[in-house]
C-alpha atoms as a PDB file:
ATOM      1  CA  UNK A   1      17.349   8.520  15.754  1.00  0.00           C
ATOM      2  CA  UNK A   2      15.313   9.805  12.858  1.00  0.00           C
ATOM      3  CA  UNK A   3      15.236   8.931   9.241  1.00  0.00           C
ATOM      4  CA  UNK A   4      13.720  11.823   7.198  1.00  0.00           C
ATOM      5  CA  UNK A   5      13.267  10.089   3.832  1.00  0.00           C
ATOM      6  CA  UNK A   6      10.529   7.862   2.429  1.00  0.00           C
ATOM      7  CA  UNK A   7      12.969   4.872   2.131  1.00  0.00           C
ATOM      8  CA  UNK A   8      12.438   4.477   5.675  1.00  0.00           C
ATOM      9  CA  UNK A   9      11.399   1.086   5.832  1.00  0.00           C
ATOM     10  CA  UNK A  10      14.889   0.008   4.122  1.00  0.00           C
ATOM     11  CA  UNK A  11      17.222   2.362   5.743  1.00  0.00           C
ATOM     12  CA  UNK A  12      16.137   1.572   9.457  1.00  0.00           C
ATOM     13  CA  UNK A  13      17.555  -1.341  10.491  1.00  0.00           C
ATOM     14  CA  UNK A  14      14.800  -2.081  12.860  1.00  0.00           C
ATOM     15  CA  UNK A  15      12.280  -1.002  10.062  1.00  0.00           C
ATOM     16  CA  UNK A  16      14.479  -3.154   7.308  1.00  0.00           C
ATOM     17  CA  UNK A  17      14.127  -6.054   9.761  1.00  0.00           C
ATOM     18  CA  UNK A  18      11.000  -6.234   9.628  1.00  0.00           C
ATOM     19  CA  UNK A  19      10.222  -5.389   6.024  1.00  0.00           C
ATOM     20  CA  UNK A  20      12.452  -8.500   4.953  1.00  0.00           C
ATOM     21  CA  UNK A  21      10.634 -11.073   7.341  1.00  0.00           C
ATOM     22  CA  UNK A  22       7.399  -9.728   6.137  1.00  0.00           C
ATOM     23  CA  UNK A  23       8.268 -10.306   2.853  1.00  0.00           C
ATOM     24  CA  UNK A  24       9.831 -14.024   3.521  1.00  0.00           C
ATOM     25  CA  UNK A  25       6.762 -14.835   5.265  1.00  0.00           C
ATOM     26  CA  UNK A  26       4.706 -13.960   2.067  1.00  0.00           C
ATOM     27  CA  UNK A  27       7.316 -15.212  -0.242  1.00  0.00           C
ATOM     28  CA  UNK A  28       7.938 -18.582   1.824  1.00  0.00           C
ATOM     29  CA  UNK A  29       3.990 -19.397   0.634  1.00  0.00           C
ATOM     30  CA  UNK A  30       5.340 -19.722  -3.099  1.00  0.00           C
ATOM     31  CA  UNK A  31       8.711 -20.401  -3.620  1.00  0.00           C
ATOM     32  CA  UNK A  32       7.503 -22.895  -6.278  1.00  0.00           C
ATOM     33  CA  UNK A  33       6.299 -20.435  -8.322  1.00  0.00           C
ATOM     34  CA  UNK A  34       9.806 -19.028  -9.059  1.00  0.00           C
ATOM     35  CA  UNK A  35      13.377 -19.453  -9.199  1.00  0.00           C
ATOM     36  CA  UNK A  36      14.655 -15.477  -9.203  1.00  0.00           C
ATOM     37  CA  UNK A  37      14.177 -11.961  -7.839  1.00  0.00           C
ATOM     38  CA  UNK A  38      14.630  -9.101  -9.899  1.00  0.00           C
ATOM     39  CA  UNK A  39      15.155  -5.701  -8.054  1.00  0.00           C
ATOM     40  CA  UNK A  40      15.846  -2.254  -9.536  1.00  0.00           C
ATOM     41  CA  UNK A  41      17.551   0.472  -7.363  1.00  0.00           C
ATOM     42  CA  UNK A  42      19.748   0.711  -4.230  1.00  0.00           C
ATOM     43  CA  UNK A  43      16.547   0.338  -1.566  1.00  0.00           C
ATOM     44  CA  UNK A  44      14.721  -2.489  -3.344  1.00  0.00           C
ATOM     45  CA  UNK A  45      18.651  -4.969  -3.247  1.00  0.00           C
ATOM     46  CA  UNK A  46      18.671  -3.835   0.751  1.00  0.00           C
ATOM     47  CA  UNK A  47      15.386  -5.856   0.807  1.00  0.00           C
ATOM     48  CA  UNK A  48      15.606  -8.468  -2.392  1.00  0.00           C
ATOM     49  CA  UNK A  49      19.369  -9.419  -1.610  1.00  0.00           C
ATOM     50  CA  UNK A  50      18.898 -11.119   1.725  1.00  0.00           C
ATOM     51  CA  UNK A  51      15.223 -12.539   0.726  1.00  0.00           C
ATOM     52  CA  UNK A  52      16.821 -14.461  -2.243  1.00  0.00           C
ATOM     53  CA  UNK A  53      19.904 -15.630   0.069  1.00  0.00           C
ATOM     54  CA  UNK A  54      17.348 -16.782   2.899  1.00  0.00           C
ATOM     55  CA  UNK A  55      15.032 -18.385  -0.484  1.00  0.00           C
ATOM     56  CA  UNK A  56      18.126 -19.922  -1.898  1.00  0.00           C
ATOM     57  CA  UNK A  57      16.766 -18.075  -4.895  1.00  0.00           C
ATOM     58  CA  UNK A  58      18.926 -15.898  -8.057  1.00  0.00           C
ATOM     59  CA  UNK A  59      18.706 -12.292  -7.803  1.00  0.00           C
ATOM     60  CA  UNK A  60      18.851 -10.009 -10.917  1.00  0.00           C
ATOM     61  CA  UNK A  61      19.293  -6.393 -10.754  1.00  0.00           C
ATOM     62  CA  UNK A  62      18.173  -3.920 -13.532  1.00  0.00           C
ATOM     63  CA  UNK A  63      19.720  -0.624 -13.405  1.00  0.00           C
ATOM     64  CA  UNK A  64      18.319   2.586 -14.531  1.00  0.00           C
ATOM     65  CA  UNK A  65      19.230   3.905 -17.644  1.00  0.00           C
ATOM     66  CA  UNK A  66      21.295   7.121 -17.993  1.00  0.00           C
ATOM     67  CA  UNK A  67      22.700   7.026 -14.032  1.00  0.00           C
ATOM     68  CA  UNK A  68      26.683   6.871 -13.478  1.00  0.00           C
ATOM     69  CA  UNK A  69      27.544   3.755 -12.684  1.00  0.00           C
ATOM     70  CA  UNK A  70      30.179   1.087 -12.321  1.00  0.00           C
ATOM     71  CA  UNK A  71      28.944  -1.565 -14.757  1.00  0.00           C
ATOM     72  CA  UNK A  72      28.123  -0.605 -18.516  1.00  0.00           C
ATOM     73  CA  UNK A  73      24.982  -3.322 -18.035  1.00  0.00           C
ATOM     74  CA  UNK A  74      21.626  -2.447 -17.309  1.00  0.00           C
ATOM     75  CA  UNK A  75      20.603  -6.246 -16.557  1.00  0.00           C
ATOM     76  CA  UNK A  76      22.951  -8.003 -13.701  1.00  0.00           C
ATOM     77  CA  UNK A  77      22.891 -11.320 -11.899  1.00  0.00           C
ATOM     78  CA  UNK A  78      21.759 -14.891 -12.369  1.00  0.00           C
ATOM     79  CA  UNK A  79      18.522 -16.213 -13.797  1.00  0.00           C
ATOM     80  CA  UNK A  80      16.515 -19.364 -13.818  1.00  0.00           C
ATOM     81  CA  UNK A  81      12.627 -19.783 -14.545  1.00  0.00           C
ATOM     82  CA  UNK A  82       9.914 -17.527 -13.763  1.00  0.00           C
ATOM     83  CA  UNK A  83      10.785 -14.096 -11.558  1.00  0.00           C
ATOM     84  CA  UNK A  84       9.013 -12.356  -9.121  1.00  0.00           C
ATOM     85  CA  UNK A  85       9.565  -8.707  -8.622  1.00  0.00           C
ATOM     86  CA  UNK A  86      10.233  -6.953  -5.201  1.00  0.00           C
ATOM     87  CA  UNK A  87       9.413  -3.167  -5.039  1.00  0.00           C
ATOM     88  CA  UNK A  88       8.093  -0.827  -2.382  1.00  0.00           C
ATOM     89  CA  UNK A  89       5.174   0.651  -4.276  1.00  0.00           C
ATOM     90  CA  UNK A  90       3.754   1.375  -7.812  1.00  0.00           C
ATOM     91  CA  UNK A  91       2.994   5.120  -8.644  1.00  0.00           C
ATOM     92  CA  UNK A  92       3.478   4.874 -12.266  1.00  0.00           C
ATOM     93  CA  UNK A  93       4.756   1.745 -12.916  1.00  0.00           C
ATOM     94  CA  UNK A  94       7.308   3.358 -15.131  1.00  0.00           C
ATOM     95  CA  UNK A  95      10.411   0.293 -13.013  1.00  0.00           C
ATOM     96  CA  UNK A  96       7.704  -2.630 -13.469  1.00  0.00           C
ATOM     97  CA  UNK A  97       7.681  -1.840 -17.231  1.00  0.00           C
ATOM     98  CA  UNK A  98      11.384  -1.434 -17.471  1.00  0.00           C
ATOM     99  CA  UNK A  99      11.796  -4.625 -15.250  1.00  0.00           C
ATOM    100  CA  UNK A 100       9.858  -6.590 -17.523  1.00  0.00           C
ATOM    101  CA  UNK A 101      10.986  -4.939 -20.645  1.00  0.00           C
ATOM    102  CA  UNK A 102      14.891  -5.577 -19.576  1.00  0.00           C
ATOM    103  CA  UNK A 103      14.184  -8.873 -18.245  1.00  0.00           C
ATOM    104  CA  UNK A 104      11.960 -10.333 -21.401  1.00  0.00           C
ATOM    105  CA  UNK A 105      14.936  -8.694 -23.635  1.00  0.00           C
ATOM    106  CA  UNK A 106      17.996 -10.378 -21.760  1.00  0.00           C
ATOM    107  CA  UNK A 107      16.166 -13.747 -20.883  1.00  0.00           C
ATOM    108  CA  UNK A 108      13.033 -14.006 -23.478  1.00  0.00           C
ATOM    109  CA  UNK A 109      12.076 -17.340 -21.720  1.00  0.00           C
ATOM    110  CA  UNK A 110      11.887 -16.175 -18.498  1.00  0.00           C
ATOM    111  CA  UNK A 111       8.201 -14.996 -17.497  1.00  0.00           C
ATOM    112  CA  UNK A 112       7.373 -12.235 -14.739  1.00  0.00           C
ATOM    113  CA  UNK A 113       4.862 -14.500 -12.323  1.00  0.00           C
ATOM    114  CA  UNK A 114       4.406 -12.185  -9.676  1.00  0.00           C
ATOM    115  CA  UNK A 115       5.089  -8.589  -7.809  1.00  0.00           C
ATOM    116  CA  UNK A 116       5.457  -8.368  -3.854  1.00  0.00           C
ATOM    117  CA  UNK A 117       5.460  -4.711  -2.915  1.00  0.00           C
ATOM    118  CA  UNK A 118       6.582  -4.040   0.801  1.00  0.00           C
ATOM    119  CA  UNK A 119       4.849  -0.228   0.916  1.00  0.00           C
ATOM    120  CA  UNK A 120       1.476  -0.487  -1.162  1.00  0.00           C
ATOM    121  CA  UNK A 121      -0.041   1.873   1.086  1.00  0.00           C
ATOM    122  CA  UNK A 122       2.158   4.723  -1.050  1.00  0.00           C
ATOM    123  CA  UNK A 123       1.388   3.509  -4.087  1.00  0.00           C
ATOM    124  CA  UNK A 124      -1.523   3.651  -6.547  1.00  0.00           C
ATOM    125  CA  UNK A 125      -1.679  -0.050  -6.842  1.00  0.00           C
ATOM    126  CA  UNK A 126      -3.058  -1.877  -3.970  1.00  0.00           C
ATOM    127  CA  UNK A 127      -5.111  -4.896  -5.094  1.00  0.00           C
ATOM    128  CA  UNK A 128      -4.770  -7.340  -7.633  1.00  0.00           C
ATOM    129  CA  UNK A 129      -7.431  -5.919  -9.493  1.00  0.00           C
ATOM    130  CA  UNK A 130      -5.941  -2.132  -9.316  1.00  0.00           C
ATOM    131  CA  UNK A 131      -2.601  -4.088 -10.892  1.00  0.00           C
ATOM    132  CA  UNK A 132      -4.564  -5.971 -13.728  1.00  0.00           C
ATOM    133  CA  UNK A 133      -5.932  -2.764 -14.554  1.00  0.00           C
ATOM    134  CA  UNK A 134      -2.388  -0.975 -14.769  1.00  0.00           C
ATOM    135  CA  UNK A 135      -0.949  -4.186 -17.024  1.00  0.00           C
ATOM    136  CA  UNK A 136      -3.700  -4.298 -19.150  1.00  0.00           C
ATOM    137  CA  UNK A 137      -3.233  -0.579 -19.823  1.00  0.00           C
ATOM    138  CA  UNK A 138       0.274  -0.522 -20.689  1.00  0.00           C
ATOM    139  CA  UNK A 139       0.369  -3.882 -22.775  1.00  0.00           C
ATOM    140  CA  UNK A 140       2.319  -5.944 -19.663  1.00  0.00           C
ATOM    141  CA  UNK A 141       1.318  -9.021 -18.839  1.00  0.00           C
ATOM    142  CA  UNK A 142      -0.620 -10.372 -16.174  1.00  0.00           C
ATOM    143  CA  UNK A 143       0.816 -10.881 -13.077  1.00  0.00           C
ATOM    144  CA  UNK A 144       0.452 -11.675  -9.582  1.00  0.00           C
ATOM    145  CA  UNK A 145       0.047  -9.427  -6.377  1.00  0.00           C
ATOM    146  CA  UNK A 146       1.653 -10.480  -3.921  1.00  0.00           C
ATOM    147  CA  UNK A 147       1.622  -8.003  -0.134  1.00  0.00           C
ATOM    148  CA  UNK A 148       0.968  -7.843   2.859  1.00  0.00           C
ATOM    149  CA  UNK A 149      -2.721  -6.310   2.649  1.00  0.00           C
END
């Protein structure tokens, strides 16, 4: 069986597998550090569902603007303390702003404390300093990197 799309890492369920205990063996390190995982898109909740069951952690998800869709909210789920992010990669960063933005507008408390991407290798950031770089730029704040490099 073949998968010809770039979400390949989700939609294999060998590949998805193996993406999600990657990512719980990162995450596992710092579960202290937050309480919730926000996730935007279809292929980032196959991955940040069943990490924030396994954590015993709230997921949030932030829609997309402008897409049909079920729910008139753009900002879904439960929240408590600081968030991480899960994504595959960063080319423009154009879902970590909206993340943030949504998530600092719904719950203005809550802080974004880190970003694990699961497919850096695609993206333009790779490093922690490529990412302070790309907040700095675009006003965000400082966060975390967390991957598997």
């Amino acid at each position: 069986m073949a998968c010809v799309s770039h979400l390949e890492k989700v939609l294999s369920p060998k590949l998805r597998k193996k993406t999600i205990s990657n990512c719980l063996e990162i995450l596992q390190l710092h579960t202290k550090s937050f309480n919730t995982i926000a996730v935007s898109g279809y292929s980032q909740c196959l991955i940040g569902i069943p990490v924030a069951d396994k954590l015993n952690k709230n997921i949030v998800v932030i829609r997309k603007g402008g897409e049909e869709r079920a729910s008139l909210n753009l900002v879904e789920g439960y929240i408590k303390g600081n968030f991480i992010i899960i994504d595959d990669l960063i080319c423009t960063g154009a879902t970590l702003k909206r993340i943030i933005k949504r998530m600092s507008t719904t719950f203005s408390t809550s802080k974004c404390h880190a970003i694990y991407l699961y497919s850096p290798e695609d993206g333009v950031i790779r490093t922690q300093q490529d990412l302070n770089k790309h907040c700095t730029y675009n006003n965000l704040p400082k966060v975390k990197l967390y991957n598997e490099s």
